[in-house]
C-alpha atoms as a PDB file:
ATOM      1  CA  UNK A   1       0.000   0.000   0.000  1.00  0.00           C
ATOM      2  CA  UNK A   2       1.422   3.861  -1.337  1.00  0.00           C
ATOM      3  CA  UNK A   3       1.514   6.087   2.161  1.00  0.00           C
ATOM      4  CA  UNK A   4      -0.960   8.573   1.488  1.00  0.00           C
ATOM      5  CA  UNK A   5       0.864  11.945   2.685  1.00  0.00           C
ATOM      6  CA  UNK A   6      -0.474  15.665   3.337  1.00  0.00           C
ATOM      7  CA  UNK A   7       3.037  16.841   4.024  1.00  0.00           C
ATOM      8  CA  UNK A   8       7.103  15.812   5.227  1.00  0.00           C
ATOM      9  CA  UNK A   9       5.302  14.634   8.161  1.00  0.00           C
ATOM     10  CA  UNK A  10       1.798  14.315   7.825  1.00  0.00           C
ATOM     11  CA  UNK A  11      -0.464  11.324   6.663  1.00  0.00           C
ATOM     12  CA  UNK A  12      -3.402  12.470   4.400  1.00  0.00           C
ATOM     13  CA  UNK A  13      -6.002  10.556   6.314  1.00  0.00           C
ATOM     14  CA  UNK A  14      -9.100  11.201   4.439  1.00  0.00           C
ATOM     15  CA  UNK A  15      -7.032   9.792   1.501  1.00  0.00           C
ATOM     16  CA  UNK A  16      -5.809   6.761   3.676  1.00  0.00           C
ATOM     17  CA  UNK A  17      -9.341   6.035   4.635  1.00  0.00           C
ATOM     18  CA  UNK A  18     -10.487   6.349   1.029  1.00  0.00           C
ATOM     19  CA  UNK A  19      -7.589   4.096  -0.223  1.00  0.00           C
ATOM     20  CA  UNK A  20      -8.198   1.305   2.930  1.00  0.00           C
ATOM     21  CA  UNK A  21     -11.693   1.407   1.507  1.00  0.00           C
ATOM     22  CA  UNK A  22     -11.040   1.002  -1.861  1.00  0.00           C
ATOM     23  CA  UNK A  23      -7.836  -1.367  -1.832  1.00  0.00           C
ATOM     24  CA  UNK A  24     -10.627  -4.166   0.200  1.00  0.00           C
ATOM     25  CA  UNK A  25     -12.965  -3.299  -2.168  1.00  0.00           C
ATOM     26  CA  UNK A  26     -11.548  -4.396  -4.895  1.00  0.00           C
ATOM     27  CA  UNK A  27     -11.372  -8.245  -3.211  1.00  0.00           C
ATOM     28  CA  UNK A  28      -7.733  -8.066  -2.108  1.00  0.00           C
ATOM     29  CA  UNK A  29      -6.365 -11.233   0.914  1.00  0.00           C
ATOM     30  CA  UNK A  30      -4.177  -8.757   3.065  1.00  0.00           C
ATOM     31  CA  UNK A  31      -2.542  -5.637   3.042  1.00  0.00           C
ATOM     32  CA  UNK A  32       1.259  -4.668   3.257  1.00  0.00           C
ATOM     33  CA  UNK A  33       1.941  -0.960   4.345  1.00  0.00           C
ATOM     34  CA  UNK A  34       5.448   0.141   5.131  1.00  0.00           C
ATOM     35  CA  UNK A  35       7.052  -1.826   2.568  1.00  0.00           C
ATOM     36  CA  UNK A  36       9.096   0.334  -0.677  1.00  0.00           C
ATOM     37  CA  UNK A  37       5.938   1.729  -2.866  1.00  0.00           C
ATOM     38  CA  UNK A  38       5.100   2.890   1.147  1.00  0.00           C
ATOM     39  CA  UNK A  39       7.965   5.017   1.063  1.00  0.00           C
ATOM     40  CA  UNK A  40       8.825   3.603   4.661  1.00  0.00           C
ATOM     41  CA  UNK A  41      13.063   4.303   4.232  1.00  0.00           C
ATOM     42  CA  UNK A  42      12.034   7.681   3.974  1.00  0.00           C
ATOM     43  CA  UNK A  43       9.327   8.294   6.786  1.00  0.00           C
ATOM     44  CA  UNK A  44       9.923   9.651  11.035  1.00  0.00           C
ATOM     45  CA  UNK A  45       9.560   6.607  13.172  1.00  0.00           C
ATOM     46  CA  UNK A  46       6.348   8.433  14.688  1.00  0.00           C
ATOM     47  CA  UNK A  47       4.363   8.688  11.633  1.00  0.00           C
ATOM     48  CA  UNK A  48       5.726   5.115  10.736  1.00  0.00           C
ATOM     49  CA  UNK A  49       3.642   4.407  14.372  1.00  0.00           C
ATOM     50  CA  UNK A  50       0.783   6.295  13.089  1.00  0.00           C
ATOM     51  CA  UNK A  51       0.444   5.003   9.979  1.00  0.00           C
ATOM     52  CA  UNK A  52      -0.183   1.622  11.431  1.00  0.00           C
ATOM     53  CA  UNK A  53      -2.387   2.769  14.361  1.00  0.00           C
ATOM     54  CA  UNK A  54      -4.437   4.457  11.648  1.00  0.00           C
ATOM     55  CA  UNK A  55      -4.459   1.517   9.147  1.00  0.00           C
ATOM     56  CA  UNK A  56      -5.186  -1.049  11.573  1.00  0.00           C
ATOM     57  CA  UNK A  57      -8.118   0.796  12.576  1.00  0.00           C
ATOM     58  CA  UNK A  58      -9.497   1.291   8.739  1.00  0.00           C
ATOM     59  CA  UNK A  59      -8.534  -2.665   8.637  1.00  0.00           C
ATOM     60  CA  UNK A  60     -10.527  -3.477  11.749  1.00  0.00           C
ATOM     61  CA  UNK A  61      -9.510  -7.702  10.798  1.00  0.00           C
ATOM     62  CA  UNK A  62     -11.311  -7.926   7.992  1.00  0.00           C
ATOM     63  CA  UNK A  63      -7.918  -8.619   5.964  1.00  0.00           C
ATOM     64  CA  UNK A  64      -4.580  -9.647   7.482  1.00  0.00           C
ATOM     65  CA  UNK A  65      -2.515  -6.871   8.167  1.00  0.00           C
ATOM     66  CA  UNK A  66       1.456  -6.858   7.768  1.00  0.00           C
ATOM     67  CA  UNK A  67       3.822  -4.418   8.643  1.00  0.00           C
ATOM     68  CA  UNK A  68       7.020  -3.516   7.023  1.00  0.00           C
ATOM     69  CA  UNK A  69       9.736  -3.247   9.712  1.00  0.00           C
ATOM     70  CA  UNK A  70      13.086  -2.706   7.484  1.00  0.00           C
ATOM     71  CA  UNK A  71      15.558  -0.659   9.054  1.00  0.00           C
ATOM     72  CA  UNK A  72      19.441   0.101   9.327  1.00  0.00           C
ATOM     73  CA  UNK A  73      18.320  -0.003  13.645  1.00  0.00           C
ATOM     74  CA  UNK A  74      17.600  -3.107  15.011  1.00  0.00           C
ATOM     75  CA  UNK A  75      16.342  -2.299  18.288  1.00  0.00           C
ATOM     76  CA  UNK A  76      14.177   0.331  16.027  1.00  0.00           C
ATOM     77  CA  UNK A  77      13.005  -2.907  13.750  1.00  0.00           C
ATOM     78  CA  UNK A  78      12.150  -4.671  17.305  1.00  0.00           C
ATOM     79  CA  UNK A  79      10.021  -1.499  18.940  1.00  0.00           C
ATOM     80  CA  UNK A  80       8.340  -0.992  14.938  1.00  0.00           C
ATOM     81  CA  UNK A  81       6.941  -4.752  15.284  1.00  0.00           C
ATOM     82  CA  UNK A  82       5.816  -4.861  19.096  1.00  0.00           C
ATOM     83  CA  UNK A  83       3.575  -1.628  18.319  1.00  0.00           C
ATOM     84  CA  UNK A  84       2.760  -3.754  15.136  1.00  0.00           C
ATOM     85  CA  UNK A  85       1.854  -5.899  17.468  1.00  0.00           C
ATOM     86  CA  UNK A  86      -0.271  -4.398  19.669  1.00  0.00           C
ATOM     87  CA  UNK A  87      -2.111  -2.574  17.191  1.00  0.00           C
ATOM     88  CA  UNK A  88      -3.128  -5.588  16.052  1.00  0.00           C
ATOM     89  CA  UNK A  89      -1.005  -6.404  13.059  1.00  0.00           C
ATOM     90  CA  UNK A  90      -0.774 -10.251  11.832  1.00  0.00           C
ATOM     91  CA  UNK A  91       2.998 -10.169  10.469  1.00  0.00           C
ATOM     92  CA  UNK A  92       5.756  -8.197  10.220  1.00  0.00           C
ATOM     93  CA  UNK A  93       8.167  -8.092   6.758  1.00  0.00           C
ATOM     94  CA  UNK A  94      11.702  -6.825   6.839  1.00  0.00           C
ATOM     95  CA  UNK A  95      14.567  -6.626   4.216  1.00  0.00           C
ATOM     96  CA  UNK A  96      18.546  -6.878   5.099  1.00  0.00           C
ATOM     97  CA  UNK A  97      19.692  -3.763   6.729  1.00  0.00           C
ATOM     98  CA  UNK A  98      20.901  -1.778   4.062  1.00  0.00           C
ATOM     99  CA  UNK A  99      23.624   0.615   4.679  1.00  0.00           C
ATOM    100  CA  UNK A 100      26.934  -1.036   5.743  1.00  0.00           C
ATOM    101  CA  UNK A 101      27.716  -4.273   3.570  1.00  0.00           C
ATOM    102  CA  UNK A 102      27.083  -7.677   5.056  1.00  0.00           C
ATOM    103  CA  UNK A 103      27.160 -11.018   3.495  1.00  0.00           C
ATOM    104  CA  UNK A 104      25.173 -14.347   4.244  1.00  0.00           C
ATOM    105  CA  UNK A 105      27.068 -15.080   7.358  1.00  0.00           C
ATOM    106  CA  UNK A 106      25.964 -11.822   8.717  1.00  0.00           C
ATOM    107  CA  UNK A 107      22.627 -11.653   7.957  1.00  0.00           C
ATOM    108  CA  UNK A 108      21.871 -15.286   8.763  1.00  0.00           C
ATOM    109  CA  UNK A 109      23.468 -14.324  12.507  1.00  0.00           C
ATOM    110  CA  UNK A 110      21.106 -10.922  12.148  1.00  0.00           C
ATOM    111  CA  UNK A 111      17.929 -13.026  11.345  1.00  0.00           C
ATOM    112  CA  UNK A 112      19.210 -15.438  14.188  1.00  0.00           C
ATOM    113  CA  UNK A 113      19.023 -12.898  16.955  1.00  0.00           C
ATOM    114  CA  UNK A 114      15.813 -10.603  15.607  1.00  0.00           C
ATOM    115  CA  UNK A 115      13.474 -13.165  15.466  1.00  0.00           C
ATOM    116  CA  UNK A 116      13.398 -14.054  18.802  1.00  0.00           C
ATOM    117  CA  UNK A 117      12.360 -10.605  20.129  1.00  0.00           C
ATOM    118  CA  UNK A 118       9.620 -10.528  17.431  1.00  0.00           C
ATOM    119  CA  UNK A 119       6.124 -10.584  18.688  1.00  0.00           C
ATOM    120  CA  UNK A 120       4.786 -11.789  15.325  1.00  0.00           C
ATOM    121  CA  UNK A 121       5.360 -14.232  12.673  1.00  0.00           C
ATOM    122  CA  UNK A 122       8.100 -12.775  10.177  1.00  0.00           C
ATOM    123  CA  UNK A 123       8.035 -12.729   6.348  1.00  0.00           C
ATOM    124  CA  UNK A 124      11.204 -11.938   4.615  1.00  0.00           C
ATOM    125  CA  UNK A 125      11.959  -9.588   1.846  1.00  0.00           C
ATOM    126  CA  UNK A 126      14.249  -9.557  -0.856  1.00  0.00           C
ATOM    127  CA  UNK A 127      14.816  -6.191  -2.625  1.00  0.00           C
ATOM    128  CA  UNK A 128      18.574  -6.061  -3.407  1.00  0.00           C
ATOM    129  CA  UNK A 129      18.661  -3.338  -5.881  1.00  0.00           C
ATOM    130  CA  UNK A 130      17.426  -0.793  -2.595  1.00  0.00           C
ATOM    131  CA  UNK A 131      19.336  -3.186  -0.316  1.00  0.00           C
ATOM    132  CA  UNK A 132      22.848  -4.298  -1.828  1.00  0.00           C
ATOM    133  CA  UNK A 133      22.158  -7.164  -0.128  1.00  0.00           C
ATOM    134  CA  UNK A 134      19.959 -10.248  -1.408  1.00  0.00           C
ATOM    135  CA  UNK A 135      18.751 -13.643   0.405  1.00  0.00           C
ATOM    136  CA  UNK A 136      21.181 -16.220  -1.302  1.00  0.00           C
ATOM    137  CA  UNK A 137      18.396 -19.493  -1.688  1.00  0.00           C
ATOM    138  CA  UNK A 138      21.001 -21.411   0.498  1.00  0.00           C
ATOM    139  CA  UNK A 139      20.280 -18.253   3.099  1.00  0.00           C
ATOM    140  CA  UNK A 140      16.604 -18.761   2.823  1.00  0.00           C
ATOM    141  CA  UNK A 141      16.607 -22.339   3.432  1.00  0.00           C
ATOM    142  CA  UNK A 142      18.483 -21.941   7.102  1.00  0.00           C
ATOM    143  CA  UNK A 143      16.152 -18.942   8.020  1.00  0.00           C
ATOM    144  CA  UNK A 144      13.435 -21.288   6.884  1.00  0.00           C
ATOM    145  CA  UNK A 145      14.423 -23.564   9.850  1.00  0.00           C
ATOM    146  CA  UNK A 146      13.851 -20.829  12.593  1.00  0.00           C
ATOM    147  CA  UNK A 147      10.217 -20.827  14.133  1.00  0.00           C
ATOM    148  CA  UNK A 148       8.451 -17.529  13.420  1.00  0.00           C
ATOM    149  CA  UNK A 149       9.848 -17.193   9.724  1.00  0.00           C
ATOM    150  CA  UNK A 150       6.590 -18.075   7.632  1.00  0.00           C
ATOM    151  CA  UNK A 151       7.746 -16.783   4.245  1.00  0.00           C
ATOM    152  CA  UNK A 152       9.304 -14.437   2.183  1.00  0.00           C
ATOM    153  CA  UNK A 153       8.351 -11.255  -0.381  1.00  0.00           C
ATOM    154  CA  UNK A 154      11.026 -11.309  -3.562  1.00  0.00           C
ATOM    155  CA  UNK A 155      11.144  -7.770  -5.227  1.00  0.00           C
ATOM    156  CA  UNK A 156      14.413  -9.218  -7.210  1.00  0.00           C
ATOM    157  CA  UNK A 157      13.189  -9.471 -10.621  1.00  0.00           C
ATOM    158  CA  UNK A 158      14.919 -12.627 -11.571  1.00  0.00           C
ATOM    159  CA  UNK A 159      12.815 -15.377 -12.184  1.00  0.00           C
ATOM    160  CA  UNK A 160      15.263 -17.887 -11.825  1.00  0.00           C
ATOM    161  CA  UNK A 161      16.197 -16.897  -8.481  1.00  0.00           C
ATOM    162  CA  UNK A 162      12.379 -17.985  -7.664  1.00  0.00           C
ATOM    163  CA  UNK A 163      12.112 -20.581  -9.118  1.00  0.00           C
ATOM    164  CA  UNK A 164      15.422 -21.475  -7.311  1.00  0.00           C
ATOM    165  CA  UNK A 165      14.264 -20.894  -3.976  1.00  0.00           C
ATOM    166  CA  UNK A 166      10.536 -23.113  -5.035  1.00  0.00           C
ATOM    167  CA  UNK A 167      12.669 -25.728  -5.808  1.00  0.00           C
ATOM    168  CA  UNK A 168      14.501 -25.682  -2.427  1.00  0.00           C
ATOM    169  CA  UNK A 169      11.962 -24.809  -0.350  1.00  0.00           C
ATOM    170  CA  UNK A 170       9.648 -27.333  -1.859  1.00  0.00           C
ATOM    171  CA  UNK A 171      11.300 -30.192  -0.606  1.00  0.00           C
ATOM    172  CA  UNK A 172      11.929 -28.807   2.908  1.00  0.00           C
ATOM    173  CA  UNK A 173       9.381 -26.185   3.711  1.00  0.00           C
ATOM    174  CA  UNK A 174       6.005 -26.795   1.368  1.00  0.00           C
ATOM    175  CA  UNK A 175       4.763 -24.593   3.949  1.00  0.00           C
ATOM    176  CA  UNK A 176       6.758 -21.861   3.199  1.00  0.00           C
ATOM    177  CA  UNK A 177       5.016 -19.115   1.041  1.00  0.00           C
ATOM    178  CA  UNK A 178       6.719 -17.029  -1.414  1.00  0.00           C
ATOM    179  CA  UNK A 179       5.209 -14.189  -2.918  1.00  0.00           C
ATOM    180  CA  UNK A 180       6.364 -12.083  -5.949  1.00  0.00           C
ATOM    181  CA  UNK A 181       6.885  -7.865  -5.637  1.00  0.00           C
ATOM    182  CA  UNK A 182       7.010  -7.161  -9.482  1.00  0.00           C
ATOM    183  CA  UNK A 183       3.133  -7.328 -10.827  1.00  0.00           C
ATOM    184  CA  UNK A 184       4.593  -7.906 -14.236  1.00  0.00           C
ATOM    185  CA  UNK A 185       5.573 -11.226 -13.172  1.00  0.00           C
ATOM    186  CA  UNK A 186       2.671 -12.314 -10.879  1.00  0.00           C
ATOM    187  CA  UNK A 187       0.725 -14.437 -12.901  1.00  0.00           C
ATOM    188  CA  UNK A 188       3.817 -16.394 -14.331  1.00  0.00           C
ATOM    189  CA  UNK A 189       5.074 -17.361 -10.746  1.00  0.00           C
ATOM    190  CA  UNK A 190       1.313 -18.245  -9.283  1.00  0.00           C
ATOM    191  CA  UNK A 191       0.839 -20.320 -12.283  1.00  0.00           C
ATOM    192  CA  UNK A 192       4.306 -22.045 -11.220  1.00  0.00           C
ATOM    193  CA  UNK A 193       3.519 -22.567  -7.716  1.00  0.00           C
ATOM    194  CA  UNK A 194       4.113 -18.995  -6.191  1.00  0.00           C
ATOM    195  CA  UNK A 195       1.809 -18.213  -2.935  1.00  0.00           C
ATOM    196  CA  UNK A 196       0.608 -14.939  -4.314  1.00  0.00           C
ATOM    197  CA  UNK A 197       1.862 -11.512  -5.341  1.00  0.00           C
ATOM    198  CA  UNK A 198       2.484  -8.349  -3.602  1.00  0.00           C
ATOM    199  CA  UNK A 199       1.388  -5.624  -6.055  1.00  0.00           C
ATOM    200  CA  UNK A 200       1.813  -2.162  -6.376  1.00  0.00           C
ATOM    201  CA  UNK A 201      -1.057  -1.641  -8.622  1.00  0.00           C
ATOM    202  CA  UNK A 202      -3.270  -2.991  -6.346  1.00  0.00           C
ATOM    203  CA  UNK A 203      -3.275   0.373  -5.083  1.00  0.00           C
ATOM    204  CA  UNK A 204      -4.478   0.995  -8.235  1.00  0.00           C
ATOM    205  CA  UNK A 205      -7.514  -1.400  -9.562  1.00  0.00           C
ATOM    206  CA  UNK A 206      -7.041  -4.117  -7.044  1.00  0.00           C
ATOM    207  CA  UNK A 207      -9.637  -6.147  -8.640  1.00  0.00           C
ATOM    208  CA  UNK A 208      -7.457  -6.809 -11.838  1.00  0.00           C
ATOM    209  CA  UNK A 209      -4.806  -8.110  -9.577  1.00  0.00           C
ATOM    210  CA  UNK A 210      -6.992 -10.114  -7.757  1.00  0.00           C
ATOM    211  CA  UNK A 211      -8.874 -11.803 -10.943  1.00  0.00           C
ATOM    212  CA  UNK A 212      -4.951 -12.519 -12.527  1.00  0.00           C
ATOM    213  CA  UNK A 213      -4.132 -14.389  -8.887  1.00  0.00           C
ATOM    214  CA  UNK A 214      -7.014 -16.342  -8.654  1.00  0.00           C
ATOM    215  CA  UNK A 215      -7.214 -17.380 -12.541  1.00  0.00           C
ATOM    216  CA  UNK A 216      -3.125 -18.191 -12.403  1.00  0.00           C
ATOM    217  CA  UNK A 217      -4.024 -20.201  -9.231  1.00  0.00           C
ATOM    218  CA  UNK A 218      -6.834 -21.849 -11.026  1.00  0.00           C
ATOM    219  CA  UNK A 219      -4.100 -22.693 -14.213  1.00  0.00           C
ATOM    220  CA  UNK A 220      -6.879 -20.174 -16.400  1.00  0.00           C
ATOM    221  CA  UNK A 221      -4.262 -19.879 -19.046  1.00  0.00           C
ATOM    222  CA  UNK A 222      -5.860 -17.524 -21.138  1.00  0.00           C
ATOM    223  CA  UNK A 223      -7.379 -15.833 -18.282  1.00  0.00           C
ATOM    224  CA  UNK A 224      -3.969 -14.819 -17.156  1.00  0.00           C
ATOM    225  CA  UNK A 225      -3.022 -14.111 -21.010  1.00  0.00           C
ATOM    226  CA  UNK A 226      -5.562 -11.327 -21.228  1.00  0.00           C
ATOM    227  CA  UNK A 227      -5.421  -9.755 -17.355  1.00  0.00           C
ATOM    228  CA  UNK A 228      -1.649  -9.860 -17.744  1.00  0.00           C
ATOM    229  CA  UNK A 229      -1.776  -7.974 -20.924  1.00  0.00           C
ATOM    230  CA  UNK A 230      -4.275  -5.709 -18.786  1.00  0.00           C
ATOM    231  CA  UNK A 231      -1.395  -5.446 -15.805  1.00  0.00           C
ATOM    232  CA  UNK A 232       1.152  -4.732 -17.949  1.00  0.00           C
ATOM    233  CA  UNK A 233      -0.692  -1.777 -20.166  1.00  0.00           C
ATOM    234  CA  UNK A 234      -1.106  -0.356 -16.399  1.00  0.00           C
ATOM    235  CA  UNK A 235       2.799  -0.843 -16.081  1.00  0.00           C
ATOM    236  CA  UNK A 236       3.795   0.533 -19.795  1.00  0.00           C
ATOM    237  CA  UNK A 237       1.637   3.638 -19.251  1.00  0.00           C
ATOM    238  CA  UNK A 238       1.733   5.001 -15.782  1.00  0.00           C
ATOM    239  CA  UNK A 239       4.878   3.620 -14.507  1.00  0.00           C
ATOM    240  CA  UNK A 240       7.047   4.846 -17.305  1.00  0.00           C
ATOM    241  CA  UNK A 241       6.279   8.195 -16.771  1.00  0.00           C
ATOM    242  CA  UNK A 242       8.902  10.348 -16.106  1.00  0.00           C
ATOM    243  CA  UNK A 243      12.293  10.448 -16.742  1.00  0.00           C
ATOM    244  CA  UNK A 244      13.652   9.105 -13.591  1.00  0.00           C
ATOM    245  CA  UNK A 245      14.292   5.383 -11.360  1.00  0.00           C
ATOM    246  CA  UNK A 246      11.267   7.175  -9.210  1.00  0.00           C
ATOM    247  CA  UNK A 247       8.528   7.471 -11.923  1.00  0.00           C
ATOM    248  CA  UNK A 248       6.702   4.363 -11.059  1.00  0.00           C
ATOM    249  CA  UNK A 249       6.162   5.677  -7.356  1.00  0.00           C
ATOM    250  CA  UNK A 250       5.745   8.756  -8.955  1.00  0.00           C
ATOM    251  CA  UNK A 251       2.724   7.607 -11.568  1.00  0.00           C
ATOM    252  CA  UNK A 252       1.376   5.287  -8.972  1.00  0.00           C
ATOM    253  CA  UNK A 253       0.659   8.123  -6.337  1.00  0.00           C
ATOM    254  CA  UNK A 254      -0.293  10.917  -9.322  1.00  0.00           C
ATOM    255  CA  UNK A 255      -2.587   8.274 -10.951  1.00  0.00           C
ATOM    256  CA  UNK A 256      -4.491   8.051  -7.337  1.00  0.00           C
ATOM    257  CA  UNK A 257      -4.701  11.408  -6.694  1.00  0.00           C
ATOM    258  CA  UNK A 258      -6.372  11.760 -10.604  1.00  0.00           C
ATOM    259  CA  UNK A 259      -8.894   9.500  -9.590  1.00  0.00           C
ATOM    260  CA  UNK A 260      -9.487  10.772  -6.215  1.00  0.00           C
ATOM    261  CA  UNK A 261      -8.436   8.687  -4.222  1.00  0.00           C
ATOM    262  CA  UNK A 262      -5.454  10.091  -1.965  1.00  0.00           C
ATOM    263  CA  UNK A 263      -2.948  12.839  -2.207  1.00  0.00           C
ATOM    264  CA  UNK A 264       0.146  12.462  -4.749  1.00  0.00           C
ATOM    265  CA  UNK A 265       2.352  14.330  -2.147  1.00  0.00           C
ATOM    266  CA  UNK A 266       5.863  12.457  -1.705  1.00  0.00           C
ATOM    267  CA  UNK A 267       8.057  11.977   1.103  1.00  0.00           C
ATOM    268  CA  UNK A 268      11.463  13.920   0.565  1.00  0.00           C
ATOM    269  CA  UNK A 269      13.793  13.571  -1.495  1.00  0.00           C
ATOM    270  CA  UNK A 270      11.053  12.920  -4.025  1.00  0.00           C
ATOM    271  CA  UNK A 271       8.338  15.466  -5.014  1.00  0.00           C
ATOM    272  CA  UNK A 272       5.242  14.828  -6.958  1.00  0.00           C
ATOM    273  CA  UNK A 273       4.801  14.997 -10.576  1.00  0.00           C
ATOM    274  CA  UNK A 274       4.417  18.254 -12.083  1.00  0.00           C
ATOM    275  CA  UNK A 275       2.109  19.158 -14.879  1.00  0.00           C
ATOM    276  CA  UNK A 276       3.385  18.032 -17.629  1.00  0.00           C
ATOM    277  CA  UNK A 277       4.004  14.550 -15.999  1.00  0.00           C
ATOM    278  CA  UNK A 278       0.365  14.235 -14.462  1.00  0.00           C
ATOM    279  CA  UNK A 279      -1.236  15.641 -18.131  1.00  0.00           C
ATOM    280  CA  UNK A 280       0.366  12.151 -19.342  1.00  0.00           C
ATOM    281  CA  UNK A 281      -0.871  10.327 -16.562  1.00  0.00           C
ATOM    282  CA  UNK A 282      -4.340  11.803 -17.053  1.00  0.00           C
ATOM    283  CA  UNK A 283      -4.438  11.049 -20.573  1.00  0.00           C
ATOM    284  CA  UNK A 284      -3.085   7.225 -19.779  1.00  0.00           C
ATOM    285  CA  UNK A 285      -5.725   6.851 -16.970  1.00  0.00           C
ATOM    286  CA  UNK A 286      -8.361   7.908 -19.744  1.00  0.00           C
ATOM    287  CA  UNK A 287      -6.964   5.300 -22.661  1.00  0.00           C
ATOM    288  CA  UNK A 288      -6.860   2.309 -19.776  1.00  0.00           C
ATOM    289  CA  UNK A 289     -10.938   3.005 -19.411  1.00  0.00           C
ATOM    290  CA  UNK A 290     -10.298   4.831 -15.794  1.00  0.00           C
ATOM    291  CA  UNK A 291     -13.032   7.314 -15.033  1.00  0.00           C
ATOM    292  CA  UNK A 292     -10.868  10.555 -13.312  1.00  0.00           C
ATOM    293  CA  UNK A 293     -12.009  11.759  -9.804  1.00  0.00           C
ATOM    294  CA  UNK A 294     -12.746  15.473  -8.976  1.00  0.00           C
ATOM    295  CA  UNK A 295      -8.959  15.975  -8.598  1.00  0.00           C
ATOM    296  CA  UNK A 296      -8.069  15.285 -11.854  1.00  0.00           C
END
């Protein structure tokens, strides 16, 4: 789930209320908020707190509710998941520390000694170009072992490396459930096994996303044929946006605020699209069949 933001330090919350609303909606099996399209690197620890508090509260159990708890801290990672926790969160997701280089040794050890103060069940997430650090398969497989560690979010990109880790995991943790980050490539990896998809989009038109899970899980083949060709006219047209790495955040929040759903504002060092970018976005939301809200 985007953050929706009024300002550096401010949640929109009519706009979070709107997009809690609309995200469940649209059919989706749980929400994810403080993960990368959340901006979570880049927000104060407080509104980090409120953000859940808040979302929780929208939630009110009717999905499961995970929390992103990635951070270069990890006493801050620890005190992120127990107020996870007691807000009434179901999981809690975090990717490798990311600012001083580790390797596998390291983060195994890092894993080994966070999990135990973790109220929650943990899923793991690989994101190594925000990162510099990924979960080697081998890596996965030992974390696997430790109770509490339930599954794990890859953002990577590389099919290959999931299929490597469904091959691994499949003989020692069936349990284990892997979801996909990049919607491009959700309905290949559910049709290959995959638990599900994290999606960006689903922000978006969560229903589409929904319908391509269920038919991939359902081996719909030409069901997923013509929603994938749906999700990736959404990715070719909003996401591309912009001339810079930030443009799909960038489309993703303008093409909610278009359709009035929740601010566009960005946390820092980021700013929202400016009017020439959101004219294109306007004029992409129109060709994909999106009626535009009153702040279009």
């Amino acid at each position: 789930m985007v953050t929706p933001l009024s300002g550096r330090d401010a949640l929109d919350v009519p706009g979070l209320e709107r997009l809690v609303e609309h995200i469940i909606a649209g059919g989706v099996h749980g929400i994810f908020v403080l993960g990368s399209t959340g901006e979570a690197p880049s927000l104060g620890h407080r509104l980090q707190k409120e953000l859940v508090e808040r979302t929780s509260k929208l939630v009110a159990g009717r999905v499961p509710l995970l929390v992103g708890i990635s951070d270069t801290s990890f006493t801050d990672s620890v005190t992120l998941a127990q107020h996870a926790a007691e807000r009434g969160a179901d999981a809690v997701v975090l990717a490798p520390p990311y600012y001083f280089p580790a390797d596998q040794p390291e983060l195994v050890e890092y894993i080994g000694h966070l999990v135990p103060e973790l109220p929650l069940p943990l899923f793991l997430y690989n994101m190594p170009s925000f990162t510099k650090l990924s979960f080697d398969p081998e890596t996965v497989v030992r974390l696997a072992e430790l109770p509490g560690i339930v599954g794990l979010k890859d953002s990577s990109g590389s099919m290959t490396y999931f299929h490597r880790l469904q091959f691994l995991l499949s003989k020692e943790r069936p349990d284990f459930a892997l979801f996909v980050g990049p919607e491009e490539l959700l309905g290949e990896a559910v049709l290959l096994g995959a638990s599900g998809g994290v999606c960006g989009g689903a922000n978006l038109k969560p229903q589409l996303y929904v319908d391509l899970y269920e038919a991939a899980a359902a081996g719909e083949h030409d069901r997923v044929a013509e929603l994938h060709e749906r999700v990736m006219q959404i990715s070719g047209n909003i996401y591309q946006v912009g001339r810079h790495p930030s443009r799909y955040l960038k489309g993703l929040k303008c093409a909610l605020d278009c359709l009035g759903i929740c601010s566009d504002f960005m946390a820092e060092p980021f700013h929202k699209f400016r009017a020439e970018e959101r004219e294109k976005v306007i004029e992409a939301l129109g060709k994909l069949g999106f009626s535009l809200g009153e702040r279009a």
